[in-house]
Protein backbone atom coordinates (compact mmCIF):
# COMPACT_ATOMS: atom_id res chain seq x y z
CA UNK A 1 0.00 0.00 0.00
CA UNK A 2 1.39 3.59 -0.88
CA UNK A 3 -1.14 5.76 1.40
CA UNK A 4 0.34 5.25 5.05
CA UNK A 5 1.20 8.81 6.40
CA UNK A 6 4.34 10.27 6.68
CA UNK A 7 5.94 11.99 9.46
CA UNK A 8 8.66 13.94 8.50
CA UNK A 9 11.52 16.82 10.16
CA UNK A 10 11.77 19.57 7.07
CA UNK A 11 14.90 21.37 6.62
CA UNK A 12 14.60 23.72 8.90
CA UNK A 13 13.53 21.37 11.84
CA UNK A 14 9.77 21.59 11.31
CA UNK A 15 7.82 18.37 11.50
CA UNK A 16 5.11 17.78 8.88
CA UNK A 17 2.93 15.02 8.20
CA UNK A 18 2.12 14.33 4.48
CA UNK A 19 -0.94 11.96 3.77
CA UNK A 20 -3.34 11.39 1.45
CA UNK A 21 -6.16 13.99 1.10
CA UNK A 22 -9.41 14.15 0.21
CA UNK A 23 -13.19 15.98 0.47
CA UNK A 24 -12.83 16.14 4.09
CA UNK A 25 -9.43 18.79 3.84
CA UNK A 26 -11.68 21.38 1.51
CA UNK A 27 -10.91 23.43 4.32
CA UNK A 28 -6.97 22.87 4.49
CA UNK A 29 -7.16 23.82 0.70
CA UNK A 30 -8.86 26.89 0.81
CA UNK A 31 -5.83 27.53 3.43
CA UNK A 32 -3.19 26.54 1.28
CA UNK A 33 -4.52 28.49 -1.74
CA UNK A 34 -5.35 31.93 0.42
CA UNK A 35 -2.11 32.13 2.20
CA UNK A 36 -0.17 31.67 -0.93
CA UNK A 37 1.37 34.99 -2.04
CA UNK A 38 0.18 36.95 -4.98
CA UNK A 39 3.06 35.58 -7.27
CA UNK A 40 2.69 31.98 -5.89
CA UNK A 41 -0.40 31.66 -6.85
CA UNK A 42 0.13 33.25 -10.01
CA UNK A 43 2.60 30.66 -10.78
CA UNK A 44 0.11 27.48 -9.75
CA UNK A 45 -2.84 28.34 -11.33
CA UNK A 46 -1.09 30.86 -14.06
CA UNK A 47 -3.86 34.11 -13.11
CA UNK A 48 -3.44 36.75 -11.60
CA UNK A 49 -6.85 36.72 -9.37
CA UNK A 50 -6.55 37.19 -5.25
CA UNK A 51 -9.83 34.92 -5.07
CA UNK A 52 -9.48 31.63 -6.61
CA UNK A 53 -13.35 30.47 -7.54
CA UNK A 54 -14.87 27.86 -4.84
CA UNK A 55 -15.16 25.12 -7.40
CA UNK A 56 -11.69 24.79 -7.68
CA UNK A 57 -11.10 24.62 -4.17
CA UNK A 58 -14.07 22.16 -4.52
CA UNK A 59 -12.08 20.05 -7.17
CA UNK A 60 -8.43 20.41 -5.41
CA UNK A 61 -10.19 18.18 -2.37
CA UNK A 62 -12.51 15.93 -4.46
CA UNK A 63 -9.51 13.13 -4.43
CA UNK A 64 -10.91 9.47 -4.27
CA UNK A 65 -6.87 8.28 -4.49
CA UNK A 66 -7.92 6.81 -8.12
CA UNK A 67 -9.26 9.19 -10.21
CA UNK A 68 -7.32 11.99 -8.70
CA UNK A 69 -4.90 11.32 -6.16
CA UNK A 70 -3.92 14.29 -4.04
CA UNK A 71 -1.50 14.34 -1.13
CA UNK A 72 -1.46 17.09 1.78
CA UNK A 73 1.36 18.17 3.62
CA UNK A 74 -0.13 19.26 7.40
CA UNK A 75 1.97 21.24 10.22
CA UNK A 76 1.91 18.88 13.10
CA UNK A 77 2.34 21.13 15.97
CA UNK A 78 -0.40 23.85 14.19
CA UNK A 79 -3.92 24.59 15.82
CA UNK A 80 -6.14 22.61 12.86
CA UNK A 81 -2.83 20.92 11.20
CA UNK A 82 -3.31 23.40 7.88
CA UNK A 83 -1.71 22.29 4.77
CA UNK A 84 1.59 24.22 3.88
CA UNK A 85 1.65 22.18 0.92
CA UNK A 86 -0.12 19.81 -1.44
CA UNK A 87 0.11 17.84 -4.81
CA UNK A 88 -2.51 16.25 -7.10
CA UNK A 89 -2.68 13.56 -10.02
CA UNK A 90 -5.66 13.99 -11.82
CA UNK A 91 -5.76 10.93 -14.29
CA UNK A 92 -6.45 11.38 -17.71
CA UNK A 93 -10.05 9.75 -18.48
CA UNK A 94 -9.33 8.65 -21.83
CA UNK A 95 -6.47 6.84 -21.11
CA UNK A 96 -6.00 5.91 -17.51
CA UNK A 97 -2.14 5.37 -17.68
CA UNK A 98 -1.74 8.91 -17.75
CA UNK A 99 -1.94 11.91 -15.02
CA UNK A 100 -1.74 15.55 -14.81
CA UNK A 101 0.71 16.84 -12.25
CA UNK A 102 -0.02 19.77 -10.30
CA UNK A 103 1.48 21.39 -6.39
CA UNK A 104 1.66 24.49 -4.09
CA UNK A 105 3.66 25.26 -1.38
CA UNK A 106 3.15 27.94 1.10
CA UNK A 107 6.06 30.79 0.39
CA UNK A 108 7.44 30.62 4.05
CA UNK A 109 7.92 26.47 3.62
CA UNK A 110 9.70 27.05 -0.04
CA UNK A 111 12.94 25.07 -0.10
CA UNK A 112 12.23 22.56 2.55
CA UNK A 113 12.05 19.58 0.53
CA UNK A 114 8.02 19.33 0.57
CA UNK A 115 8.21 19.27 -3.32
CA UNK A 116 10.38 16.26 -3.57
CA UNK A 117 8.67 14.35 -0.81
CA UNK A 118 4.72 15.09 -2.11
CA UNK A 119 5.80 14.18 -5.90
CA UNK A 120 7.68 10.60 -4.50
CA UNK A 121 4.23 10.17 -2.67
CA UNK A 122 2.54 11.08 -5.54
CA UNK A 123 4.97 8.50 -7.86
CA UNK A 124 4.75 5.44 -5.23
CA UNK A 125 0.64 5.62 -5.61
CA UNK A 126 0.15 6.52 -9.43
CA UNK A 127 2.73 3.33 -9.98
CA UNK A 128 0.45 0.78 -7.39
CA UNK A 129 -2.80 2.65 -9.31
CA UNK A 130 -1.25 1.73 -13.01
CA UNK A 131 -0.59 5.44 -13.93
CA UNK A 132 3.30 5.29 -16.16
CA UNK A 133 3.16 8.78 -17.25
CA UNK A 134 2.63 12.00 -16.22
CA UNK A 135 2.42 15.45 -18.05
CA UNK A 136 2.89 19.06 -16.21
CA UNK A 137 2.45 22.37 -17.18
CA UNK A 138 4.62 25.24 -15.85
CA UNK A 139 5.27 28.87 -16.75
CA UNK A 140 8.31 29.49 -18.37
CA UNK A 141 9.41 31.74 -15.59
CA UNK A 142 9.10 29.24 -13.17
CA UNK A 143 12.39 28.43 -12.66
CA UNK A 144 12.06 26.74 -9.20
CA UNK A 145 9.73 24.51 -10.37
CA UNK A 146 11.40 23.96 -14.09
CA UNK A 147 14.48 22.99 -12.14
CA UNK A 148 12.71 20.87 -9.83
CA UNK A 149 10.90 19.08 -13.03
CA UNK A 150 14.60 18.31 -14.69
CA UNK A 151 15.83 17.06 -11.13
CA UNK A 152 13.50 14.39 -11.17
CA UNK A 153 14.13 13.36 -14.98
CA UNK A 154 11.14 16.01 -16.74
CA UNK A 155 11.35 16.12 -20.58
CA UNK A 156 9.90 19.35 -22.11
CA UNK A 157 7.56 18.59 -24.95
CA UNK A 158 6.44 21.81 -25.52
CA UNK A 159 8.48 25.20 -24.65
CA UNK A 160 6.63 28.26 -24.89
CA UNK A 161 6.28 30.82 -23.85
CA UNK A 162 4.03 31.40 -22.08
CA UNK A 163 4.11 28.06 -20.58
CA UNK A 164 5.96 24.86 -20.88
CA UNK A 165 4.80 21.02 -20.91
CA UNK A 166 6.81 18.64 -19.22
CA UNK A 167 6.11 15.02 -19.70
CA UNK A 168 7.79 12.15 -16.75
CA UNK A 169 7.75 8.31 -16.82
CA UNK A 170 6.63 7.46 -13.06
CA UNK A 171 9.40 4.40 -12.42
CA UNK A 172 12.20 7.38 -13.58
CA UNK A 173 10.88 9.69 -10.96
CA UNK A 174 10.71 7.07 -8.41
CA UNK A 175 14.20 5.54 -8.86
CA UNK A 176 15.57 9.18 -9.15
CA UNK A 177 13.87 10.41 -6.25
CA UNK A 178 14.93 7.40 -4.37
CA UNK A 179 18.48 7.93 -5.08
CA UNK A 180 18.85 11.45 -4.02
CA UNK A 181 20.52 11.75 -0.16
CA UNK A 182 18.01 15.49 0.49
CA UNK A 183 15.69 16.34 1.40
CA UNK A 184 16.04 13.72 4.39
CA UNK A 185 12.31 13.22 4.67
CA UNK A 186 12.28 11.41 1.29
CA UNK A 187 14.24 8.40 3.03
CA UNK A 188 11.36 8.12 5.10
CA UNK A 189 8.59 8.52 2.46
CA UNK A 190 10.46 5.20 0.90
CA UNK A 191 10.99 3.48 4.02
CA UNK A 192 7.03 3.53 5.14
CA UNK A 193 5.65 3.92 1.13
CA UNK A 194 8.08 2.51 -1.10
CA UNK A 195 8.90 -1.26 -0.46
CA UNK A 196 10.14 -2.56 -4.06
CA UNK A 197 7.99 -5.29 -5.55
């Protein structure tokens, strides 16, 4: 099984849980996606709107972990345990092998490894659910996440501008992910997620 939580110590010595998340965090979304900043959330959902529409706070938490598979990263120590970060799959209906890739991360948790850790959790579940390839869409000024996307073995199929398509093979990102020594948490996203068949 790929969906056991995950308690992990971020970079700066913040503990986190990640788990799966579903209709029941709607809440924890509408969190994540308000306290973003102005240019954070311009570079997730590529607008530059303050108030993203209900229904997509709606369809960020309507995760069954087949159709769309969506993963929450919760402050343990935090009145509520709000997400700081999350990460979706949304697999393609016509062809159920594939998935759309899609995060946020809170601006004052950037560069603590949640990225990394959310996309292995992501990997580890669309390769038990059957999903081999993923696609994700960035801006071209994105370089944070660009980087991020090459890091885990992202091929551009499409460069812009304005935005670029980046297509991934799920076994690449796992065995890359699993190689790399940071963030630490990632070690134990393997050891409780990851067992090798």
């Amino acid at each position: 099984m790929c969906n056991q939580p995950v308690y992990v110590t971020l970079n700066d010595g913040a503990h986190a849980v990640l788990r799966p998340a579903d209709i029941q965090d709607e809440a924890r979304f509408a969190h994540l996606v308000e306290n973003m900043s102005d240019q954070s959330r311009y570079l997730r959902f590529f607008s530059g709107v303050r108030q993203i529409p209900q229904t997509i706070i709606h369809m960020l938490a309507d995760a069954d972990g087949h159709r769309h598979i969506a993963w929450g990263a919760a402050e343990v120590n935090a009145p509520g345990h709000p997400f700081i970060a999350a990460a979706h799959v949304f697999r393609d209906r016509e062809d159920p092998t594939k998935g759309e890739l899609a995060m946020g991360v809170l601006d004052a948790h950037h560069s603590q490894g949640l990225s990394r850790m959310l996309i292995a959790c992501l990997a580890l579940c669309c390769r038990d659910e059957g999903v081999i390839a993923l696609e994700a869409e960035t801006l071209s000024e994105n370089r944070k996440a660009n980087n991020l996307f090459r890091d885990i073995g992202g091929h551009v199929v499409r460069a812009g501008p304005p935005t670029m398509l980046w297509k991934f093979h799920v076994g690449e990102v796992i065995s890359l992910l699993r190689a790399m020594e940071s963030p630490r948490g990632l070690r134990e996203v393997f050891r409780v997620n990851g067992a090798e068949d």
